[in-house]
Protein backbone atom coordinates (compact mmCIF):
# COMPACT_ATOMS: atom_id res chain seq x y z
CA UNK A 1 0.00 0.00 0.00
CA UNK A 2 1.23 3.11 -0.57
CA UNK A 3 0.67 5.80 -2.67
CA UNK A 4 1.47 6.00 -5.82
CA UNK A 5 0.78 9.47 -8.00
CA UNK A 6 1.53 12.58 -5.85
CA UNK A 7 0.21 14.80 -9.05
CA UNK A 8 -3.09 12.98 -8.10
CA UNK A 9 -3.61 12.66 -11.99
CA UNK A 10 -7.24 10.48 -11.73
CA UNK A 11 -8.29 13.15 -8.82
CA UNK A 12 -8.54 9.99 -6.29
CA UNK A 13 -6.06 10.61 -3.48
CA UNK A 14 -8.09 11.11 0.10
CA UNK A 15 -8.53 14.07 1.48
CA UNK A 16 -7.95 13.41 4.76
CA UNK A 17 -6.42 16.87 6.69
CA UNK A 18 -2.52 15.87 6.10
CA UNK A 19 -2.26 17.53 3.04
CA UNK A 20 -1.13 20.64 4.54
CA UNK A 21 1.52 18.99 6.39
CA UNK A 22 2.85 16.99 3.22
CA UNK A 23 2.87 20.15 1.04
CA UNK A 24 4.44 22.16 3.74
CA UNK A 25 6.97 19.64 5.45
CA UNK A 26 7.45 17.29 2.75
CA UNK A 27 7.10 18.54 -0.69
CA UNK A 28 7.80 22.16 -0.08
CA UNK A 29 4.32 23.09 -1.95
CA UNK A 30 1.61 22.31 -3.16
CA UNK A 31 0.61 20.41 -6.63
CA UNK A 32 -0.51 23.70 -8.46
CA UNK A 33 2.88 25.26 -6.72
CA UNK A 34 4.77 22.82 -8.01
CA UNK A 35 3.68 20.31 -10.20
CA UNK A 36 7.03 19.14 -11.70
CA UNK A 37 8.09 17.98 -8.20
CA UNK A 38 4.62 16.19 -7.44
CA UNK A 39 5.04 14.39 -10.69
CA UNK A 40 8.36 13.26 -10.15
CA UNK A 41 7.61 11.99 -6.55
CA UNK A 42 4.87 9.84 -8.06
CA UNK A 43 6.41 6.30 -8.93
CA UNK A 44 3.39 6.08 -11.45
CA UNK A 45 5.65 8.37 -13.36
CA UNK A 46 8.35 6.07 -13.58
CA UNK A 47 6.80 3.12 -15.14
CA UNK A 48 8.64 2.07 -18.21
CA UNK A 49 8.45 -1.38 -19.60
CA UNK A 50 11.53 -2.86 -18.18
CA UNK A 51 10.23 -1.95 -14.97
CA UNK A 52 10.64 -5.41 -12.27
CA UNK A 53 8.31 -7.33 -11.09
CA UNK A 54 5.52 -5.47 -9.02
CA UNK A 55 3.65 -6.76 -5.95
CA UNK A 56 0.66 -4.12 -4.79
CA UNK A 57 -1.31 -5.17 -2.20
CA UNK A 58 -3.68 -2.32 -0.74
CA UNK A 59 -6.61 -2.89 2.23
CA UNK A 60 -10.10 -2.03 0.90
CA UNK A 61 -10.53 0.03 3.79
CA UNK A 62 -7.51 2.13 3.74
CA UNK A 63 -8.26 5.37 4.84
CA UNK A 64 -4.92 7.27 4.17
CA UNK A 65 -3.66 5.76 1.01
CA UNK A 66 -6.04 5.37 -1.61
CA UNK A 67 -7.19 1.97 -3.24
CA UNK A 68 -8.34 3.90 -6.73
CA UNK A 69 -4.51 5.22 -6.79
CA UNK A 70 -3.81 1.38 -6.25
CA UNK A 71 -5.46 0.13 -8.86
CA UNK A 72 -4.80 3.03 -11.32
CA UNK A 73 -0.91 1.84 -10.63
CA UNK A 74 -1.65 -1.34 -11.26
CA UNK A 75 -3.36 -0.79 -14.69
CA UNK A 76 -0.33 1.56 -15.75
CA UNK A 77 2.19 -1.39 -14.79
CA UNK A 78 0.04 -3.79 -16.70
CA UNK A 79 -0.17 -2.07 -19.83
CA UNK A 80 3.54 -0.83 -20.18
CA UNK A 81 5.52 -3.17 -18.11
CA UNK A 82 6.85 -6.55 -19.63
CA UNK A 83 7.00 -8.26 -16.13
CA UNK A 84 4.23 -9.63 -14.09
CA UNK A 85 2.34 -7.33 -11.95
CA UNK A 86 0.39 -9.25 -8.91
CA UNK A 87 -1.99 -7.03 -7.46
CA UNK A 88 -3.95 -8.24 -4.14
CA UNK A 89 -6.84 -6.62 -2.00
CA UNK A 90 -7.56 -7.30 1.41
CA UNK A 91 -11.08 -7.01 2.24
CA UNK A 92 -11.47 -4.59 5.25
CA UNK A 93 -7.76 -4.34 5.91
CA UNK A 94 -7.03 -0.60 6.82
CA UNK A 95 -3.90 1.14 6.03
CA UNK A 96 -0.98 -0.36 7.84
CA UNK A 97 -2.41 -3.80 8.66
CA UNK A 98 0.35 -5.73 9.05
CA UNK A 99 1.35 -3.64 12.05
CA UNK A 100 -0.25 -5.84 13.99
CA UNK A 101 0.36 -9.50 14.74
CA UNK A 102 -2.98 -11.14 12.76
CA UNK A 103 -3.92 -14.33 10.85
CA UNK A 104 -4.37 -11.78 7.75
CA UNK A 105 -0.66 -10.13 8.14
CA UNK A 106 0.78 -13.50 8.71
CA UNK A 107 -0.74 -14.50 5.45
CA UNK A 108 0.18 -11.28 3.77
CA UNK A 109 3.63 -12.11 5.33
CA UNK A 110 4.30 -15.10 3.34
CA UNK A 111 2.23 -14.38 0.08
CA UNK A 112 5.52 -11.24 0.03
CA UNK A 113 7.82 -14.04 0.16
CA UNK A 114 6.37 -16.14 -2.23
CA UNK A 115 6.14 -13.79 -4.17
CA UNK A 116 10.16 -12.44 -3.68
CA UNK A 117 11.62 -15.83 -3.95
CA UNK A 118 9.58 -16.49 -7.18
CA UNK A 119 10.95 -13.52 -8.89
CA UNK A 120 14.35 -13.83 -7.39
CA UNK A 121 14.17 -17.39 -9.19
CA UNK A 122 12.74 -15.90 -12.11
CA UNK A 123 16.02 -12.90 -12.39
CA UNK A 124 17.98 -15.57 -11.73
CA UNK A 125 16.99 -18.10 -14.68
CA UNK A 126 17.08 -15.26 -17.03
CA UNK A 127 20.90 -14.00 -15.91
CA UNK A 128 21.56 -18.01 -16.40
CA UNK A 129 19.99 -18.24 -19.46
């Protein structure tokens, strides 16, 4: 989870009363201050198609990151990136689940390292071969 276009392109990031402290203490402005900056922050901006592979995996009840931004990040890996993209939503998980100690992080846990050893084995098949 996580968020993934600071220029808020698809106009879906919450509102939720930290902009203020992001533009001020973070960014150093705001979006219509300085777009350029919020653009380049935004790892949606950086997809290219030899991108890795990409794990997302967003709560459906995330309050501070959005799941639209998710999902938007998802499609834009999908359509330009020539590695997998797994994307996973966890009903009613909230932002910061795995925090924690739950059946659901646990499971989150290991579906990470599945997921990381699979594409470790993957980079290293192709480097082989």
């Amino acid at each position: 989870y996580g968020i993934y276009d600071f220029a808020d392109r698809n106009g879906v990031t919450h509102k939720i009363g930290m902009d203020k402290l992001f533009e001020r203490q973070i960014m150093k402005g705001s979006r219509d201050e300085i777009p350029d900056a919020y653009e380049r922050a935004s790892p949606i901006a950086r997809v290219h198609p030899a991108a890795p592979p990409f794990m997302v995996i967003h709560g459906t009840r995330d309050s501070l990151a959005s799941l639209a931004d998710a999902r938007h990040f998802v499609e834009a890996l999908r359509k330009t990136s020539r590695a997998p993209t797994v994307h996973v939503e966890l009903p009613g998980a909230q932002h910061a689940f795995e925090i924690f100690h739950s059946p659901r992080a646990l499971h989150a846990i290991h579906g990470v390292a599945r997921f990381l050893a699979w594409a470790r084995s993957r980079y290293l098949a192709e480097r082989e071969g």
